[in-house]
Protein backbone atom coordinates (compact mmCIF):
# COMPACT_ATOMS: atom_id res chain seq x y z
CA UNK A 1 54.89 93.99 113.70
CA UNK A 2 53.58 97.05 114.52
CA UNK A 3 52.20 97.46 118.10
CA UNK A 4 49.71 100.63 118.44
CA UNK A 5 48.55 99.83 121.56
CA UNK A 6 52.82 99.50 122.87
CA UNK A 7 52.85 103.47 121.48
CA UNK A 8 49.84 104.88 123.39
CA UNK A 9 51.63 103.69 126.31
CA UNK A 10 54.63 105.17 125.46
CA UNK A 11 53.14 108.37 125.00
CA UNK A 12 51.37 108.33 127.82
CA UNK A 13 53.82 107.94 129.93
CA UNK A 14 55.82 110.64 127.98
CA UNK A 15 52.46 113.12 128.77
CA UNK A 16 52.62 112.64 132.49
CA UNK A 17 56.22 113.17 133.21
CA UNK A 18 56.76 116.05 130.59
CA UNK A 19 59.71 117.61 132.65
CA UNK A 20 61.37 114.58 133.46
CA UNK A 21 60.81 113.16 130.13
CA UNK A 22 62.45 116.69 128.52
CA UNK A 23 65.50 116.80 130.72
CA UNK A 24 66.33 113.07 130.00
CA UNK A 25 66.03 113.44 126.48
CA UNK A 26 67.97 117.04 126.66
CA UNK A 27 71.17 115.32 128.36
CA UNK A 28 71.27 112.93 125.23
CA UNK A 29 70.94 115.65 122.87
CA UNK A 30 73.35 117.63 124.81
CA UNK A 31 76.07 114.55 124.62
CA UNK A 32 75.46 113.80 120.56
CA UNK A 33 75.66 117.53 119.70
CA UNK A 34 78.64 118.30 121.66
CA UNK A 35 80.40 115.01 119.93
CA UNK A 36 79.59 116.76 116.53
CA UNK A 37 80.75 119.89 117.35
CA UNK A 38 84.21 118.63 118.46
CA UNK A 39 84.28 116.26 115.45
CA UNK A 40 83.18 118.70 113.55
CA UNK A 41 86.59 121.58 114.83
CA UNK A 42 89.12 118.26 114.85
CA UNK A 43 88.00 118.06 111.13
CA UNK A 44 88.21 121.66 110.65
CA UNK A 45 91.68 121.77 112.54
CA UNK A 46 92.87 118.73 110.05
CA UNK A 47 91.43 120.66 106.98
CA UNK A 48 93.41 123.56 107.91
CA UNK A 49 96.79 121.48 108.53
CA UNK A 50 96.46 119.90 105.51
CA UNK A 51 96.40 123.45 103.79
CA UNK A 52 99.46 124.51 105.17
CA UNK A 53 101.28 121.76 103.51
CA UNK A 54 99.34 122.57 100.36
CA UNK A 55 102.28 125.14 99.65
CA UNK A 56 104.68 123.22 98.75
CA UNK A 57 105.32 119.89 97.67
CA UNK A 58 103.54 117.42 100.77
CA UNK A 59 107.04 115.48 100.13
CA UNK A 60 109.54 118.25 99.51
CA UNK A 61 113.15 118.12 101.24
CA UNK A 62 114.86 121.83 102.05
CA UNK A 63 118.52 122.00 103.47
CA UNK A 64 120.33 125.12 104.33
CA UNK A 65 123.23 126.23 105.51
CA UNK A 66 124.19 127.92 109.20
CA UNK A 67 127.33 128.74 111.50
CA UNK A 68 128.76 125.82 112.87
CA UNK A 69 128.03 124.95 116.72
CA UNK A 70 131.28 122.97 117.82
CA UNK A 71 135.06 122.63 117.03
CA UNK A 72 135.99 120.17 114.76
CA UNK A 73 139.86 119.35 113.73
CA UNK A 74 140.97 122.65 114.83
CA UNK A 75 138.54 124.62 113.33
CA UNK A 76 136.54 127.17 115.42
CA UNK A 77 133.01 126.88 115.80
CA UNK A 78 130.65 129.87 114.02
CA UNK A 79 132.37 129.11 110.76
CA UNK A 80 130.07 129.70 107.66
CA UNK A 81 130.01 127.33 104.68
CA UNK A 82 128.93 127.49 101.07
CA UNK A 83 127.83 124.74 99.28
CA UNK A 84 128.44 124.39 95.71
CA UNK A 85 127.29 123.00 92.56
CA UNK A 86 130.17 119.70 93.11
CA UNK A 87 127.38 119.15 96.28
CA UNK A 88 124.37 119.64 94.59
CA UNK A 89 125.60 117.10 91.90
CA UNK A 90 127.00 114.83 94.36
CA UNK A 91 124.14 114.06 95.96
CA UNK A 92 121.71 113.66 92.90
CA UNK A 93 124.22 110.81 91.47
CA UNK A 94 124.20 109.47 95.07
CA UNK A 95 120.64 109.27 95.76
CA UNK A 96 119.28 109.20 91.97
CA UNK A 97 116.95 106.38 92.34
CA UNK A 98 115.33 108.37 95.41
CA UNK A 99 114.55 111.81 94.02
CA UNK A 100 111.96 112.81 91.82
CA UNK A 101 112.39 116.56 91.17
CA UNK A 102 115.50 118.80 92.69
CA UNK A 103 116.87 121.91 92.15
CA UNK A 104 119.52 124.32 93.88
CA UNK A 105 118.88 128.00 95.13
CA UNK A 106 120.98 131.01 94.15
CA UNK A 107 119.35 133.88 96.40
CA UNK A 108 120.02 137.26 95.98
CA UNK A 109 118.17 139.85 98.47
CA UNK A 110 116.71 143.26 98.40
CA UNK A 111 117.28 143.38 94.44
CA UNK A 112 115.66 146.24 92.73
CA UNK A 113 113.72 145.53 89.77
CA UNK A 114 112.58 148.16 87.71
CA UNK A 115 110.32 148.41 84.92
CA UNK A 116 110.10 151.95 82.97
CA UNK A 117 109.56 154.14 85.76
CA UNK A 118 108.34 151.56 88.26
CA UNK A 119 110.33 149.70 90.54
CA UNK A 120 110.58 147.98 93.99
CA UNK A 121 112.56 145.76 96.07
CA UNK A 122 112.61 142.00 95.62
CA UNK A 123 114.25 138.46 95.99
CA UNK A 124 115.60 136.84 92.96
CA UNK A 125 116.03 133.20 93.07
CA UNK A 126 118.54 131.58 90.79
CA UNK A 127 116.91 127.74 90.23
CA UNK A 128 116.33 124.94 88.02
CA UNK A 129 113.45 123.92 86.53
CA UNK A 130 111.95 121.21 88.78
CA UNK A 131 111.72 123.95 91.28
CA UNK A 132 108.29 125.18 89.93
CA UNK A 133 107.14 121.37 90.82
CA UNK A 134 108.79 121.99 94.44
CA UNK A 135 106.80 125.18 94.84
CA UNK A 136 103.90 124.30 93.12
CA UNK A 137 103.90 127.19 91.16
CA UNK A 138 101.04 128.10 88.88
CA UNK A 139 102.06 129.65 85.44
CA UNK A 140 99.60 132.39 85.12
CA UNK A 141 101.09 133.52 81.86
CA UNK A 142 104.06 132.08 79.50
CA UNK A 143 106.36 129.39 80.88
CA UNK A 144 108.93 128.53 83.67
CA UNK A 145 112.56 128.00 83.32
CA UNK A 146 113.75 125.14 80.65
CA UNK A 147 116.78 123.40 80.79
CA UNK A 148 117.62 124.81 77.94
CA UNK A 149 117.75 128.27 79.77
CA UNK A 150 119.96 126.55 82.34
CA UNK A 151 122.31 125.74 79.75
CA UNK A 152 122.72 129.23 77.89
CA UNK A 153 122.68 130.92 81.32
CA UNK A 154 120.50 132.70 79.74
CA UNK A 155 119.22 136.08 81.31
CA UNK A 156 115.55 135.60 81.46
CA UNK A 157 112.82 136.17 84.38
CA UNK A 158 110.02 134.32 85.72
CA UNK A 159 107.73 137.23 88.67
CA UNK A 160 105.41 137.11 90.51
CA UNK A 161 101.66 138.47 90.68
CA UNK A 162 102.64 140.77 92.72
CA UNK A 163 105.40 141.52 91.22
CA UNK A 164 103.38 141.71 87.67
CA UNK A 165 100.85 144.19 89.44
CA UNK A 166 103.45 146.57 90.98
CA UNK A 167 105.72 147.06 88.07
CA UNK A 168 102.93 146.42 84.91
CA UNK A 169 100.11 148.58 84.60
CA UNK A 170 96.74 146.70 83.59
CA UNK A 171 96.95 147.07 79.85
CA UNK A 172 100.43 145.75 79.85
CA UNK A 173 101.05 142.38 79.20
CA UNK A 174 104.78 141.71 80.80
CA UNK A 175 105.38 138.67 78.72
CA UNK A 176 108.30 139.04 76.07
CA UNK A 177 109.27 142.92 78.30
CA UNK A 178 112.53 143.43 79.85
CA UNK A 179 113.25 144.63 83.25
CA UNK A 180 116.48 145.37 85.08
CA UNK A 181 117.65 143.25 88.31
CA UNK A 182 120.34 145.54 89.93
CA UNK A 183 120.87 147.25 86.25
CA UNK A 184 121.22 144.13 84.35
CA UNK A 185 118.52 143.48 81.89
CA UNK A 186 116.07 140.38 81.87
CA UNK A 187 113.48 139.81 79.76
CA UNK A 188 110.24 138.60 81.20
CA UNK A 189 108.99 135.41 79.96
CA UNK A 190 106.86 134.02 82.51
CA UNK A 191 104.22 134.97 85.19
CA UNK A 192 103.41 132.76 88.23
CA UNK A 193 100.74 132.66 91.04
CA UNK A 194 101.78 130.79 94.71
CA UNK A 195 99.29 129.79 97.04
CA UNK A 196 101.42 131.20 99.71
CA UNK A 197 100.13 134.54 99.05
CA UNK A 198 101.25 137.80 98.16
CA UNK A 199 104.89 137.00 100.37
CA UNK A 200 105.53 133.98 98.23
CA UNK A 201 105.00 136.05 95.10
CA UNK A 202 107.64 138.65 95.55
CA UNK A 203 110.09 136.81 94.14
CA UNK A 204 112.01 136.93 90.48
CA UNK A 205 113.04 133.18 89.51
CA UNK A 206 116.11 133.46 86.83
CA UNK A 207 118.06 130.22 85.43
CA UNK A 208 120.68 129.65 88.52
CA UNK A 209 123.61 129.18 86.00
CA UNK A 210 122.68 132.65 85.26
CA UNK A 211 121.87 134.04 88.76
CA UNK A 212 126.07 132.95 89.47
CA UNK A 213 127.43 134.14 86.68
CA UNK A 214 125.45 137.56 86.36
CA UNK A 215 125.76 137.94 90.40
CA UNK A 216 129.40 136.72 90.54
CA UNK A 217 128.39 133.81 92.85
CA UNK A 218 130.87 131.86 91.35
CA UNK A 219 129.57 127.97 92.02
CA UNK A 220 128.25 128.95 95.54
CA UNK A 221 124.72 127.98 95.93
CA UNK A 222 122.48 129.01 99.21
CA UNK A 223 119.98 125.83 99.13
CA UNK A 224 119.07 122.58 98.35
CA UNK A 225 115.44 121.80 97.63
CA UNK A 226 113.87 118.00 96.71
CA UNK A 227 111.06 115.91 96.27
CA UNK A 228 111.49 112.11 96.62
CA UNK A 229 109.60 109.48 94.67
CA UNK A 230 105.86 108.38 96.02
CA UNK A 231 106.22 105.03 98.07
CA UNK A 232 103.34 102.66 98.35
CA UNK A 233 102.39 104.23 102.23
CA UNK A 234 102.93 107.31 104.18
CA UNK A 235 105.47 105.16 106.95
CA UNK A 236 107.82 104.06 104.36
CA UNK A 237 107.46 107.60 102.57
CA UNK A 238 108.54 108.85 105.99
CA UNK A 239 111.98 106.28 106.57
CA UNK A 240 112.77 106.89 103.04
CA UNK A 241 113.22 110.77 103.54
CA UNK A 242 114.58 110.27 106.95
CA UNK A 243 117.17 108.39 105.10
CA UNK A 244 117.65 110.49 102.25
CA UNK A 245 118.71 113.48 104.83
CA UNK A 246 120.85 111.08 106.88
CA UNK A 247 122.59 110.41 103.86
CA UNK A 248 123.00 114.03 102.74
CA UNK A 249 123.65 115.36 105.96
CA UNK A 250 126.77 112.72 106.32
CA UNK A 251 127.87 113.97 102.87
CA UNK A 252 127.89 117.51 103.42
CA UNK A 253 129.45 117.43 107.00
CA UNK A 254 132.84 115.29 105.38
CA UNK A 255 133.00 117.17 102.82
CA UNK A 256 132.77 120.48 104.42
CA UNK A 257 134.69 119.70 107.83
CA UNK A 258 132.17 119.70 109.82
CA UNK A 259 131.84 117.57 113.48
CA UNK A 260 129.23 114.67 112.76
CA UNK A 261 127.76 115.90 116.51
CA UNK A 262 126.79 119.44 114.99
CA UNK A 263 122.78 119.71 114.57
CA UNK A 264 122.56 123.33 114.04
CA UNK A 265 125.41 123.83 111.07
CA UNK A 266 122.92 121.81 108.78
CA UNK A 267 119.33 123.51 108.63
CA UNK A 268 116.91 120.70 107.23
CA UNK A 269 113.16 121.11 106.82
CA UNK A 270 111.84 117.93 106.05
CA UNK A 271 107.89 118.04 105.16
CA UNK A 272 106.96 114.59 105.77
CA UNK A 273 108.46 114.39 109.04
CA UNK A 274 106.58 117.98 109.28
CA UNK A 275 103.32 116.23 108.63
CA UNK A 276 103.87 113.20 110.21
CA UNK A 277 104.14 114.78 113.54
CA UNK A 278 100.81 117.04 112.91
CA UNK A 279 98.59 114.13 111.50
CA UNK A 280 100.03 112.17 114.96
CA UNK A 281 99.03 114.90 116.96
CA UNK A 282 96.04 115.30 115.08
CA UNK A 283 94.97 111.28 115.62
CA UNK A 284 95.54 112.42 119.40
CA UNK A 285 93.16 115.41 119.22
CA UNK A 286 90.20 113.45 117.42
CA UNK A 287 91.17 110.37 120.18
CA UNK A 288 90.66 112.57 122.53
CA UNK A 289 87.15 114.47 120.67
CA UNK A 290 85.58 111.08 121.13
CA UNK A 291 86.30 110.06 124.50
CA UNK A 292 84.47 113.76 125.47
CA UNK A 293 81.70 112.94 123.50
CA UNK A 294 81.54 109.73 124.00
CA UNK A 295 82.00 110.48 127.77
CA UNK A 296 79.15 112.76 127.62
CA UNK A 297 76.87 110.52 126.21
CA UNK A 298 77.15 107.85 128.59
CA UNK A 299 76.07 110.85 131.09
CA UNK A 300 73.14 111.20 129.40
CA UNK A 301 72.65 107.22 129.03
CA UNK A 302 72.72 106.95 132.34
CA UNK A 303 70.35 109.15 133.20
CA UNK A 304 67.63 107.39 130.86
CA UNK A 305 68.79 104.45 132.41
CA UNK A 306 68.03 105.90 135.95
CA UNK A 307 64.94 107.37 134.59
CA UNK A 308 63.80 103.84 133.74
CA UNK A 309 64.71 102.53 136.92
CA UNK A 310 61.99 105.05 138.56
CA UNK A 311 59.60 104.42 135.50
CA UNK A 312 59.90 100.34 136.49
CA UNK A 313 59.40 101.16 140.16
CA UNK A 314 56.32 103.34 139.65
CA UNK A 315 54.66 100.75 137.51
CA UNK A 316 55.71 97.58 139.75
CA UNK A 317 52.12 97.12 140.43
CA UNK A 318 51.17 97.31 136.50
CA UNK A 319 53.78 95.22 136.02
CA UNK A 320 52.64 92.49 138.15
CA UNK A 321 49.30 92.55 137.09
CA UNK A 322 50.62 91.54 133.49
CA UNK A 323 52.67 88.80 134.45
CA UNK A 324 49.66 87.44 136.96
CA UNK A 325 47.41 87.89 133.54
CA UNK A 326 50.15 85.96 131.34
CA UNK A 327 52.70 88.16 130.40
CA UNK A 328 56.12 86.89 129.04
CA UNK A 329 59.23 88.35 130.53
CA UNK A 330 60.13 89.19 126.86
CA UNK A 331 57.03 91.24 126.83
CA UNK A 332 58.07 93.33 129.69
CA UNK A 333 61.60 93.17 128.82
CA UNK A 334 60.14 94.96 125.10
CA UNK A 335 57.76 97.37 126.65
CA UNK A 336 60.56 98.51 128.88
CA UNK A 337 63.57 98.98 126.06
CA UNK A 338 60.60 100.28 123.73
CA UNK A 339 60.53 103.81 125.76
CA UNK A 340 63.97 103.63 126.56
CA UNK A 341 65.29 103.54 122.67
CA UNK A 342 62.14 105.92 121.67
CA UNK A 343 63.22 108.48 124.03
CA UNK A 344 67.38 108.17 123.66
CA UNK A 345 66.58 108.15 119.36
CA UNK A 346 64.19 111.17 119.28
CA UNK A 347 66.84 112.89 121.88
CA UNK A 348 70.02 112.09 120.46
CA UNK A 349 68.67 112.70 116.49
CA UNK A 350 67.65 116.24 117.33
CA UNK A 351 71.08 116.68 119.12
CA UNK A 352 72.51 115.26 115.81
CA UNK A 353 70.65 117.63 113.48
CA UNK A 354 71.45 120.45 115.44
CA UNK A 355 74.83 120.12 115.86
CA UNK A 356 75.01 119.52 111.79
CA UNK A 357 73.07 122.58 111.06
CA UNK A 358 75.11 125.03 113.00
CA UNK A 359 78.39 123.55 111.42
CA UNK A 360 76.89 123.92 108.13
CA UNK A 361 75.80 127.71 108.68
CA UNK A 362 79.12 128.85 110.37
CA UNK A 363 81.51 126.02 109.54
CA UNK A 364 82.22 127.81 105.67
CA UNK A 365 82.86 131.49 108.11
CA UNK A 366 85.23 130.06 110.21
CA UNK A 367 88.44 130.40 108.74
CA UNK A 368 92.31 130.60 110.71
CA UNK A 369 95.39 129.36 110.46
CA UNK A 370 94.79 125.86 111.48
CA UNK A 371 91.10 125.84 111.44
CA UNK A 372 89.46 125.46 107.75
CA UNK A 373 85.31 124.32 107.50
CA UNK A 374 84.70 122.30 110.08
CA UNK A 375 82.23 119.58 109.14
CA UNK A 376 81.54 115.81 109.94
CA UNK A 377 81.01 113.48 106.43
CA UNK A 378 78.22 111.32 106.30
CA UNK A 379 79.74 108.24 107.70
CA UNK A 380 80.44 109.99 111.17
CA UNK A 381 76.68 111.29 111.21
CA UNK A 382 75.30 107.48 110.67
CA UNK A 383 77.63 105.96 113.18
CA UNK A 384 76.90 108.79 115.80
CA UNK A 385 73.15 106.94 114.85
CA UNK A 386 74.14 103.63 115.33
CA UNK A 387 75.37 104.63 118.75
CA UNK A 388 72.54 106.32 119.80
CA UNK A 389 70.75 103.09 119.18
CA UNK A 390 72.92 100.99 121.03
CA UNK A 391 73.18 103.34 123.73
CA UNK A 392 69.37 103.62 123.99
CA UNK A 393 69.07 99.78 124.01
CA UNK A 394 71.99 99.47 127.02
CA UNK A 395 70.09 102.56 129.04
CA UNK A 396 66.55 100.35 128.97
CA UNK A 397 68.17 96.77 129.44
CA UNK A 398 68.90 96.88 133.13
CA UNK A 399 65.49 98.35 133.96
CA UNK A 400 63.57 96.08 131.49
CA UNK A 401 65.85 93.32 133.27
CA UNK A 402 64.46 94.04 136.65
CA UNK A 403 61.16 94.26 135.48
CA UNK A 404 60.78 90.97 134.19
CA UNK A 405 62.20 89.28 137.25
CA UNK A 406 59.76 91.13 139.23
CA UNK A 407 57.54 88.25 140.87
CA UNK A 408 53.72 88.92 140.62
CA UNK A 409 53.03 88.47 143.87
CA UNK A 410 55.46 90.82 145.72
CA UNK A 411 54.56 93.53 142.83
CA UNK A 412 50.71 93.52 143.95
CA UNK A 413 51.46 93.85 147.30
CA UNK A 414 53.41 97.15 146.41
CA UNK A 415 51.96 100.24 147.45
């Protein structure tokens, strides 16, 4: 029910201690709006970690090759390797049930491609088809590789936007034109965009039959790229992959000769391992967010609380007065956590709004590597309200406690 007469007192008491009143309620707003603003950058800092992955496949599997690192059966260490397409289809029969796309990686550096009188220095990649789905490539114009491509070797070219821009003027549509890769002729039947940027669009993707026949790579391939199957949850996504590369790893190092203790002679870049450690770190980060916040609202909680204490001891007298006139100690105990709430509510909301206004003015300008809009959703907002409330009601309990055990007697003899 409402209580008019409980709000003029309120008030009142707010109009004679202005400047006590206003630094009370500025600590509260100070804790809730720097609890947004860190919630607000570990959001950001998530948004932006979750972009990097955005790249490639969030599940993709890459394995390299490198000098070996120790002697095994008589054979020196800094020996390079090739694997081969026996590898590449070793492991997909192996591990068949695990993989969802694949592909292997015929690289050729610093080829020139050349267009009429235009021409510049790029990678071509010799790869399956899956590998657009590894890359997440965007087809911007025709179509990717077929496996019918893979199976004529045939000498056709899937480039880049750059690519497209530096060799093409803007009238000419590259589709169905031929180029030459190191003087052999391709024709272009495909254009692709990569949300890597310009870097990741300097490359020329040909069939990789073709790439090791045309290149004389014989079966030699550079890489291995994969993407496993979706599990039902990111842990068992994360032991399936670690197994997958176990598995791999112990292939490639019998059949190649190489000592089972070697970590470097194997380069593996595993993505959900990747992300697993950045979303843990992350989860540490926001931990951490709160407890500052969270911290620094209890700062501020405890000074309403101590605020309270000297609001309880200046009316003592008044208080008496209403007990000797009748007064419940659950009317005391109200009046008391009343204020208290009031002042901690009004506080911490404007702290709230502010801190959401200036993330929504320069959260969409603030844009880095690992930092992308910072924001807080809805949900965060309304429990940073819920605390507020409960934190108000703790700050006046205590006070309003005292209060109401205050005997009548002793507080009219207070002076």
């Amino acid at each position: 029910m409402f209580d008019i007469e409980r709000w003029q007192e309120i008030f009142d008491t707010i109009r004679k201690n202005k400047l006590r009143t206003f630094l009370t309620g500025l600590s509260v707003a100070s804790g809730i709006f720097i609890l947004v603003i860190l919630l607000g950058v570990g959001q950001g800092m998530q948004n932006g970690i979750s972009q990097e992955f955005e790249d490639d496949a969030s599940n993709s599997i890459w394995v390299w090759t490198r000098p070996t690192s120790v002697e095994y059966k008589g054979l020196n260490p800094g020996r390079f390797f090739n694997m081969t397409n026996e590898d590449y289809g070793f492991i997909y029969k192996k591990n068949e049930e695990f993989i969802e796309y694949q592909s292997s990686r015929v690289r050729i550096w610093n080829a020139i491609a050349s267009f009429e009188k235009e021409s510049g220095n790029y990678r071509i990649e010799g790869v399956f088809p899956d590998f657009q789905f590894i890359e997440n490539e965007t087809m911007v114009a025709g179509r990717f590789i077929n496996q019918q491509d893979v199976i004529e070797k045939g000498k056709i070219a899937i480039i880049g936007n750059k690519i497209k821009n530096d060799l093409f003027k803007k009238d000419i549509d590259p589709i169905g034109k031929y180029i030459r890769l190191n003087d052999i002729t391709f024709k272009v039947v495909g254009v692709y965009s990569d949300k890597g940027g310009e870097r990741e669009e300097e490359r020329i993707f040909v069939p990789s039959t073709a790439a090791q026949q045309v290149f004389n790579r014989g079966q030699n391939i550079n890489n291995l790229s994969y993407t496993l199957k979706p599990e039902k949850d990111f842990q068992t996504a994360v032991a399936k992959s670690e197994e997958f590369v176990a598995s791999m790893t112990s292939y490639l190092k019998t059949k190649h000769i190489i000592a089972p203790s070697d970590e470097r002679a194997i380069g593996v870049n595993n993505s959900l391992e990747q992300a697993k450690r950045f979303y843990d770190l992350m989860f540490m980060i926001k931990a951490f967010f709160w407890w500052v916040g969270v911290c620094t609202i209890i700062a501020g909680v405890v000074g309403v609380s101590n605020i309270m204490l000297i609001i309880v001891k200046e009316r003592t007298k008044e208080i008496g007065i209403r007990k000797a006139l009748g007064a419940l100690p659950v009317s005391i105990i109200g009046m008391i956590l009343h204020e208290a709430i009031f002042v901690t509510a009004i506080a911490g909301c404007t702290g709230l709004i502010f801190g959401l206004l200036l993330l929504e003015m320069l959260g969409p300008m603030i844009e880095t590597d690992f930092i992308s809009n910072p924001s807080v959703n809805f949900n965060v907002a309304l429990t940073t309200v819920f605390i507020l409330i409960f934190a108000g009601a703790v700050a006046g309990f205590f006070p309003a406690w005292r209060a109401a055990r205050i005997k009548p007697i002793v507080a009219l003899r207070d002076e």
